[in-house]
PDB file of N, CA and C in Angstrom:
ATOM      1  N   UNK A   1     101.212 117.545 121.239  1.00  0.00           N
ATOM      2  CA  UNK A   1     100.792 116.764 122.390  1.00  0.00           C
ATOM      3  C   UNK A   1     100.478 117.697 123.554  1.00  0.00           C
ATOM      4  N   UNK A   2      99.044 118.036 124.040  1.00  0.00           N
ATOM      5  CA  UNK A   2      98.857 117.980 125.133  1.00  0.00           C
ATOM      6  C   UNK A   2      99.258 117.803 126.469  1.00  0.00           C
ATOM      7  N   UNK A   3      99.309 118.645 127.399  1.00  0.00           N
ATOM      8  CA  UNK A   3     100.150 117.829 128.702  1.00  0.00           C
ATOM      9  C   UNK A   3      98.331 117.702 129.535  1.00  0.00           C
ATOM     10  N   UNK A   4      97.371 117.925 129.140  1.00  0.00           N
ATOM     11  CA  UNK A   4      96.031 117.335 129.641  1.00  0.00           C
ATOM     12  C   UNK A   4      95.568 116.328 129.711  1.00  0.00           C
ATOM     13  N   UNK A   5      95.073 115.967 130.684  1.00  0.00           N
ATOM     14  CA  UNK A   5      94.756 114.335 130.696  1.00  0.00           C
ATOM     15  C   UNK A   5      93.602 113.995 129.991  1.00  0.00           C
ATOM     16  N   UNK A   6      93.716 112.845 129.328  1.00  0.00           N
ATOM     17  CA  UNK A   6      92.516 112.359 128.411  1.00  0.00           C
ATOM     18  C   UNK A   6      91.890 111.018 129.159  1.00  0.00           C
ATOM     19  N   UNK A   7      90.383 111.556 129.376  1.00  0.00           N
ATOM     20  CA  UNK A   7      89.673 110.953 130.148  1.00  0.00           C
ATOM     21  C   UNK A   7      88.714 109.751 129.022  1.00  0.00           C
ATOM     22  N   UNK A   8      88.737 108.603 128.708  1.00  0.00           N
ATOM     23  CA  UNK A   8      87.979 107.839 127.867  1.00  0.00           C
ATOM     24  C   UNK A   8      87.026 107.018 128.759  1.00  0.00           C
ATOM     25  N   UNK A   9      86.074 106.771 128.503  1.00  0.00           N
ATOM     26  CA  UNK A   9      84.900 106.495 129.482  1.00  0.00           C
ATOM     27  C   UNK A   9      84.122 105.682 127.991  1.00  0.00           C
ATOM     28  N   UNK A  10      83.211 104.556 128.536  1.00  0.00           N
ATOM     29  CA  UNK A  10      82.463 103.979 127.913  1.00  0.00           C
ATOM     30  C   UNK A  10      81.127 103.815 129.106  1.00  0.00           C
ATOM     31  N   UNK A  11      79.991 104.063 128.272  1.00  0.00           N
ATOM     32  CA  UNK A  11      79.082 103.308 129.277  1.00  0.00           C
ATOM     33  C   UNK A  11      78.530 101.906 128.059  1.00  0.00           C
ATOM     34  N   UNK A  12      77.542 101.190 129.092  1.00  0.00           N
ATOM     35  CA  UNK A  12      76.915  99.958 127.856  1.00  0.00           C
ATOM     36  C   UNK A  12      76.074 100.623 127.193  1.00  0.00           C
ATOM     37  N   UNK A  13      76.099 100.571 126.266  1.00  0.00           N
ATOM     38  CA  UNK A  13      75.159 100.596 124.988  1.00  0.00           C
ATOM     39  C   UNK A  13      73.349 100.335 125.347  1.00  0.00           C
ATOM     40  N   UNK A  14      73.396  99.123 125.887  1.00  0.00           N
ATOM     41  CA  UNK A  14      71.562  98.408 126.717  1.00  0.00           C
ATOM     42  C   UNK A  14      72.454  97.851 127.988  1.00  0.00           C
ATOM     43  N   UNK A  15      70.945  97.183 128.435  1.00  0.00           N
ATOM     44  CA  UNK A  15      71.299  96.948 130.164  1.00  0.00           C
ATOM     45  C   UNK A  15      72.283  95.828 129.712  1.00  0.00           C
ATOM     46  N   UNK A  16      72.103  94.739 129.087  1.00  0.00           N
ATOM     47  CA  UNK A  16      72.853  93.498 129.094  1.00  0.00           C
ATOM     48  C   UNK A  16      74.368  93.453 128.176  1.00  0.00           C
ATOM     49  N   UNK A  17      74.821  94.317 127.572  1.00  0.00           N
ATOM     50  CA  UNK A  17      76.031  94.529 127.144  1.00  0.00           C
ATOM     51  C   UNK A  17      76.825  93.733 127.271  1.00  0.00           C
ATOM     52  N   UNK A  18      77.323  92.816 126.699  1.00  0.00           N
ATOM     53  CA  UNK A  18      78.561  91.776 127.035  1.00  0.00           C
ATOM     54  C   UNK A  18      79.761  92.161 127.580  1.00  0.00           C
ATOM     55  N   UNK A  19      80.520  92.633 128.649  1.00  0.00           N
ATOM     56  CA  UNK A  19      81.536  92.706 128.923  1.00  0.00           C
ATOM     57  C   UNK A  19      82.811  92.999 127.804  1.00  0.00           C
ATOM     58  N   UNK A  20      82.686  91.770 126.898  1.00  0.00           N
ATOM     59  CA  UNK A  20      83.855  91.642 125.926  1.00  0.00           C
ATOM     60  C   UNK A  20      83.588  92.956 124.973  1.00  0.00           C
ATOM     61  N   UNK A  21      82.271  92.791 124.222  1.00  0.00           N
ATOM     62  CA  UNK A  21      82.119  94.439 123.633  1.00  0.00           C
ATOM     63  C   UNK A  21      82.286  95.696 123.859  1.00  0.00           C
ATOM     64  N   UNK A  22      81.984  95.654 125.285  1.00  0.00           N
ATOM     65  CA  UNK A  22      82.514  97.207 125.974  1.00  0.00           C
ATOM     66  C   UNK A  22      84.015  97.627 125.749  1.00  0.00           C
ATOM     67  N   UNK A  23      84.988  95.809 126.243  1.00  0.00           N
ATOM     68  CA  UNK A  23      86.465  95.997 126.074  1.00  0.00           C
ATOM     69  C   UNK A  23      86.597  96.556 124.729  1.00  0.00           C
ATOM     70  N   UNK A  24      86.015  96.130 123.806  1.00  0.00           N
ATOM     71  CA  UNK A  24      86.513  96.210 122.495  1.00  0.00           C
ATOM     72  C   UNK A  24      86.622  97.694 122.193  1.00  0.00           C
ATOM     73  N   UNK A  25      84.932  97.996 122.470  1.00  0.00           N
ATOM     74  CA  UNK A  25      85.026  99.475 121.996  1.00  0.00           C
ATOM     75  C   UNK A  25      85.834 100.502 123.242  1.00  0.00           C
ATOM     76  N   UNK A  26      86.273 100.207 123.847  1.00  0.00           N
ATOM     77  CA  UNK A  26      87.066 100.660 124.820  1.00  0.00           C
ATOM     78  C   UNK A  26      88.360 101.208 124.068  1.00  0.00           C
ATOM     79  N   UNK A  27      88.890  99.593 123.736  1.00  0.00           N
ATOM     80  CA  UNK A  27      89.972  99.571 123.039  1.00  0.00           C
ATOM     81  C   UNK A  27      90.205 100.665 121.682  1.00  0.00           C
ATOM     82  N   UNK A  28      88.882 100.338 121.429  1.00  0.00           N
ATOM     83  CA  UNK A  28      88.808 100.973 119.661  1.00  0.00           C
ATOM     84  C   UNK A  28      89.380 102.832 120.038  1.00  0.00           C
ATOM     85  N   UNK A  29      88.208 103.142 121.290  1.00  0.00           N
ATOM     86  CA  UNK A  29      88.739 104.099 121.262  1.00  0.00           C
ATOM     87  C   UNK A  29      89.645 105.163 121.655  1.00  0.00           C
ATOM     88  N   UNK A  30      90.529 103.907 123.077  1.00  0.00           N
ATOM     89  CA  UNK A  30      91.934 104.207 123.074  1.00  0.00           C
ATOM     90  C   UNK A  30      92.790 104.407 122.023  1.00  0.00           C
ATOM     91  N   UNK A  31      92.547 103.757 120.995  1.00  0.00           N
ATOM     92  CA  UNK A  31      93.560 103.573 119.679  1.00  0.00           C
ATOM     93  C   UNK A  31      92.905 104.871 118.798  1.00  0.00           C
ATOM     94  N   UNK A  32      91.864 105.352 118.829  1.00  0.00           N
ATOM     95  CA  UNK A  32      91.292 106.334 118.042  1.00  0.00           C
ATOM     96  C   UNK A  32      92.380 107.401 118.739  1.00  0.00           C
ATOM     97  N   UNK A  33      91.758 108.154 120.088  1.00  0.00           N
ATOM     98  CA  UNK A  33      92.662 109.313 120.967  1.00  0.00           C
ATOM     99  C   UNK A  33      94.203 108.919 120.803  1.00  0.00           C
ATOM    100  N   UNK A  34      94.776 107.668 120.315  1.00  0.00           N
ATOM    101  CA  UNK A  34      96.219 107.500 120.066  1.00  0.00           C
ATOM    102  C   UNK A  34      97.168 107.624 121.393  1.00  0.00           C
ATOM    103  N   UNK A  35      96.411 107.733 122.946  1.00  0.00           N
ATOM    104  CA  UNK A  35      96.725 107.843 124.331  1.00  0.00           C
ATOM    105  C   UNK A  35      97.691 106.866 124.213  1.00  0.00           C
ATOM    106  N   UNK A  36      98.136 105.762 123.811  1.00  0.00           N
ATOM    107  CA  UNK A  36      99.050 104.627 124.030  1.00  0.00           C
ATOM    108  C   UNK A  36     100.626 105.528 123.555  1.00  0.00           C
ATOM    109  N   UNK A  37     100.282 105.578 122.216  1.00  0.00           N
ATOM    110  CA  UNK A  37     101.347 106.185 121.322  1.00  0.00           C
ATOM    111  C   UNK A  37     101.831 107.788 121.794  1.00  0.00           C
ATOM    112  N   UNK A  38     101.090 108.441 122.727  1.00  0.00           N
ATOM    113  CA  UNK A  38     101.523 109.527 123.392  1.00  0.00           C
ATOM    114  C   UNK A  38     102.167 108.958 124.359  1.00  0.00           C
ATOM    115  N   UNK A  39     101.503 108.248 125.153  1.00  0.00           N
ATOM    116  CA  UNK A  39     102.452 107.633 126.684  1.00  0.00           C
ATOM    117  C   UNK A  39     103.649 107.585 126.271  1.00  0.00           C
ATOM    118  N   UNK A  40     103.887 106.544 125.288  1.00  0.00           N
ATOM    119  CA  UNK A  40     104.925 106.005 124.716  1.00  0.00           C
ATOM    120  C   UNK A  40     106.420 107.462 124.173  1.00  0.00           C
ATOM    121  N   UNK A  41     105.512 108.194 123.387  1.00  0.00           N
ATOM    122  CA  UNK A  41     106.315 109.818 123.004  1.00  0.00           C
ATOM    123  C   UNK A  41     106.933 109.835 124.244  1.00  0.00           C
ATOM    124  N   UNK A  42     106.028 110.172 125.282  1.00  0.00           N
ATOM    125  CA  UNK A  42     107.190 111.298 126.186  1.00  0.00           C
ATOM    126  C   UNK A  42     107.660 110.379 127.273  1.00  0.00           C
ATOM    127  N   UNK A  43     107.885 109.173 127.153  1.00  0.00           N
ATOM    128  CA  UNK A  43     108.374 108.495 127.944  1.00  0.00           C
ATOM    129  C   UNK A  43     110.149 108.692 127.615  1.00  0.00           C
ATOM    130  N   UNK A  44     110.472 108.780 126.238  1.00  0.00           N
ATOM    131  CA  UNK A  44     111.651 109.235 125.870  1.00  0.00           C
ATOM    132  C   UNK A  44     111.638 110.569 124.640  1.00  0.00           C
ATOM    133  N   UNK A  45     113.027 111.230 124.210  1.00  0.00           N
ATOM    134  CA  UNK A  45     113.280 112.302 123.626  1.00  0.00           C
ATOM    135  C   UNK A  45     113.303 111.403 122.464  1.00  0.00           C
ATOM    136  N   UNK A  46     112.920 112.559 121.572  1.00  0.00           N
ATOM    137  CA  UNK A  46     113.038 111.837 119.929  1.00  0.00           C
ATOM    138  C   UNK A  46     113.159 112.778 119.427  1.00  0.00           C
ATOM    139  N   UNK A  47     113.299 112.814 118.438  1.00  0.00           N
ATOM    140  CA  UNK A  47     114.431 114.038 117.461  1.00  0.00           C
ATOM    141  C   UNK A  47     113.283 114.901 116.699  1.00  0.00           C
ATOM    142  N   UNK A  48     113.207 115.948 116.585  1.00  0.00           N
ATOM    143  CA  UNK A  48     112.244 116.716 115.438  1.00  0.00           C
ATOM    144  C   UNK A  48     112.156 116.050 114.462  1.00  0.00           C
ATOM    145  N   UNK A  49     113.231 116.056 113.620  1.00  0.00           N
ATOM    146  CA  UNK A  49     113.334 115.243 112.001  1.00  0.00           C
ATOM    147  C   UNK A  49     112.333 114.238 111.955  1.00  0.00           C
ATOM    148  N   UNK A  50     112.932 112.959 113.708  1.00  0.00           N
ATOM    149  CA  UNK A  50     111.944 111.650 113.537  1.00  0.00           C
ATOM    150  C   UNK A  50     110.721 111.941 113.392  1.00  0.00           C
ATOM    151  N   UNK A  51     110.248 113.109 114.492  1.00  0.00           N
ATOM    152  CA  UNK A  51     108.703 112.979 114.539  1.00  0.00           C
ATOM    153  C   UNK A  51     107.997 113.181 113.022  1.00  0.00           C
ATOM    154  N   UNK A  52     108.347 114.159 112.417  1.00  0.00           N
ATOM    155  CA  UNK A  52     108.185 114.409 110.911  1.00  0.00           C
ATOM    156  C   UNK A  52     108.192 113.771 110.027  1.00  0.00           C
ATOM    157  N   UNK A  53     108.875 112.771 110.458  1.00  0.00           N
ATOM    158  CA  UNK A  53     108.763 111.786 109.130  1.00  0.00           C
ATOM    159  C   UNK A  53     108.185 110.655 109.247  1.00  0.00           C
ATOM    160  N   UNK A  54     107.762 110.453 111.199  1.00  0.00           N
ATOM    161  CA  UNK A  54     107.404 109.283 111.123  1.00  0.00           C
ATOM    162  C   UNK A  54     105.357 109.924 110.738  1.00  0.00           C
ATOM    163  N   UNK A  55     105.740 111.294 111.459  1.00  0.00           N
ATOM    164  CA  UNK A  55     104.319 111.982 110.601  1.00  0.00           C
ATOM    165  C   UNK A  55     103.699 111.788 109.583  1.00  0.00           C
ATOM    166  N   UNK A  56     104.887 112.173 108.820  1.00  0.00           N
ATOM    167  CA  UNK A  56     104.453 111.999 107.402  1.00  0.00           C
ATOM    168  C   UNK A  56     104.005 110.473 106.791  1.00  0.00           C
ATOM    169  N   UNK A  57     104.827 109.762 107.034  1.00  0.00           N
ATOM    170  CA  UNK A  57     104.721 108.459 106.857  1.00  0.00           C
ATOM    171  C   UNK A  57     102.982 107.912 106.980  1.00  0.00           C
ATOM    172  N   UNK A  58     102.565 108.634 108.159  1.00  0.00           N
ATOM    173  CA  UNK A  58     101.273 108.097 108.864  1.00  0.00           C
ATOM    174  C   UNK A  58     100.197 109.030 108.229  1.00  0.00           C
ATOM    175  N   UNK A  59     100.452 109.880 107.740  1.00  0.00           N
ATOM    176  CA  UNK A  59      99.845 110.363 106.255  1.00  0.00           C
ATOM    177  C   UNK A  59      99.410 110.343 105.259  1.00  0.00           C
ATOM    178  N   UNK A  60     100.695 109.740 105.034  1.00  0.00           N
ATOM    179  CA  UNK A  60     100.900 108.874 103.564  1.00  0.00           C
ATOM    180  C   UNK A  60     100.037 107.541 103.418  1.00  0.00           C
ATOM    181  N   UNK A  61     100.237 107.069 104.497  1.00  0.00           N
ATOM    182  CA  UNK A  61      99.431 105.499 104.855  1.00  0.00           C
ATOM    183  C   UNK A  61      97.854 105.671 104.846  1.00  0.00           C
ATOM    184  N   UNK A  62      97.326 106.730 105.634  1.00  0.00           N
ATOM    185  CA  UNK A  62      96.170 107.364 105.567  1.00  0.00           C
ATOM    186  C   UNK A  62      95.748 107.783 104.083  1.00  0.00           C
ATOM    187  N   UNK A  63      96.416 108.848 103.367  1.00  0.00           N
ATOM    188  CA  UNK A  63      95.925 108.736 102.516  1.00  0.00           C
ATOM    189  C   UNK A  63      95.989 107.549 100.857  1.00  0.00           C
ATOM    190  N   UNK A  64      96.489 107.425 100.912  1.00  0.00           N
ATOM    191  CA  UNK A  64      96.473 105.522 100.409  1.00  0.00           C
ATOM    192  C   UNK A  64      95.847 104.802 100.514  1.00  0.00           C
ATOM    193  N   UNK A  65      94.952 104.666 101.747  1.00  0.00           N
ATOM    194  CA  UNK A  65      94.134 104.119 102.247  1.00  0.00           C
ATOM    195  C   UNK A  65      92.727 105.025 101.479  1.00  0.00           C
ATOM    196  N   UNK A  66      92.407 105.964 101.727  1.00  0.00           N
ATOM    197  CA  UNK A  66      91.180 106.733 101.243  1.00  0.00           C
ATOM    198  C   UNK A  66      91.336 106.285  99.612  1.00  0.00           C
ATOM    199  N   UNK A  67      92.706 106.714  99.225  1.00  0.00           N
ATOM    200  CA  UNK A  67      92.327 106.855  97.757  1.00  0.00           C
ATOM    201  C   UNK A  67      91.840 105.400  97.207  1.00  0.00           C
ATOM    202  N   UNK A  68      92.036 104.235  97.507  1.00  0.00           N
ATOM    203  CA  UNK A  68      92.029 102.941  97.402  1.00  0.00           C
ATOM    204  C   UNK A  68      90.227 102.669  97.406  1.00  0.00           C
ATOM    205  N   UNK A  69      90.072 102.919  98.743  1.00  0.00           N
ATOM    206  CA  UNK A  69      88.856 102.927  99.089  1.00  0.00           C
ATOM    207  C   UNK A  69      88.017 103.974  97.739  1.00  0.00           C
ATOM    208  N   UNK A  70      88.624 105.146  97.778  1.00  0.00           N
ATOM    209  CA  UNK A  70      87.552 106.020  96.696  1.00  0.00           C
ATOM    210  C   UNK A  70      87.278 105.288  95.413  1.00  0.00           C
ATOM    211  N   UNK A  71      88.344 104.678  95.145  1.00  0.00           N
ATOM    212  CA  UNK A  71      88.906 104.023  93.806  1.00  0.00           C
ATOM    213  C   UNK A  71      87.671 102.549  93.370  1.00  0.00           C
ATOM    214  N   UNK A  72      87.874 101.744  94.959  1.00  0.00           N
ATOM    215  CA  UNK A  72      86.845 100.696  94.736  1.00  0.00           C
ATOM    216  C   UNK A  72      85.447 101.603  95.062  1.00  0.00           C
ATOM    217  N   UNK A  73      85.409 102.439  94.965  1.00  0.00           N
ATOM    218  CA  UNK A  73      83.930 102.877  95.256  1.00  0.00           C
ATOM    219  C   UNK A  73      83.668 103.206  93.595  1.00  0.00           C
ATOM    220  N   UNK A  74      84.243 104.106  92.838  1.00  0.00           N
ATOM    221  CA  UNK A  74      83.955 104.259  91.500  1.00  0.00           C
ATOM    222  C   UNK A  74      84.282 103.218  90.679  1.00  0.00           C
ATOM    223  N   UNK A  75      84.885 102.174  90.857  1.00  0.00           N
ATOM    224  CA  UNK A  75      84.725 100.857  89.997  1.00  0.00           C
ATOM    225  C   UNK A  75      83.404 100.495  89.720  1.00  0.00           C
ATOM    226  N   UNK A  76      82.945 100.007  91.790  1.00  0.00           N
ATOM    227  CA  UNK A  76      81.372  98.874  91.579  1.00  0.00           C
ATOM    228  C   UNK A  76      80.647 100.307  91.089  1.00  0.00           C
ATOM    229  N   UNK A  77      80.137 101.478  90.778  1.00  0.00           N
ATOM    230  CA  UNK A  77      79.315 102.084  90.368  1.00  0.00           C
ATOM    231  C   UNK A  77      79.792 102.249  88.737  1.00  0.00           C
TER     232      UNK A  77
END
């Protein structure tokens, strides 16, 4: 973690952009930079071990996810 500030900025896409879409992708890419889940880190101490495993965990989930996906990709072909 960074102690730099992460600046996320959206502009609209065209002139008429719906409001609600901007939020969204706003959102999307707060949750991409993971800025929530950092706030959250150093708001309190957490143990080495935890971070590691909750690491790993989010890894694991990730890749599970790909292989699944690779998996239905060589089925429909």
């Amino acid at each position: 973690m960074s102690k730099r500030p992460i600046n996320v900025e959206i502009k609209p896409r065209y002139k008429d952009e719906p409001i609600e879409k901007m939020i969204k992708r706003f959102l999307k890419k707060i949750k991409k930079e993971r800025v929530i889940e950092n706030f959250i880190a150093r708001q309190r101490y957490e143990k080495p071990s935890t971070k590691r495993k909750r690491a790993a965990e989010r890894r694991k989930k990730i890749l599970e996810k790909l292989r699944l996906k690779q998996e239905s990709c060589f089925k429909t072909n």
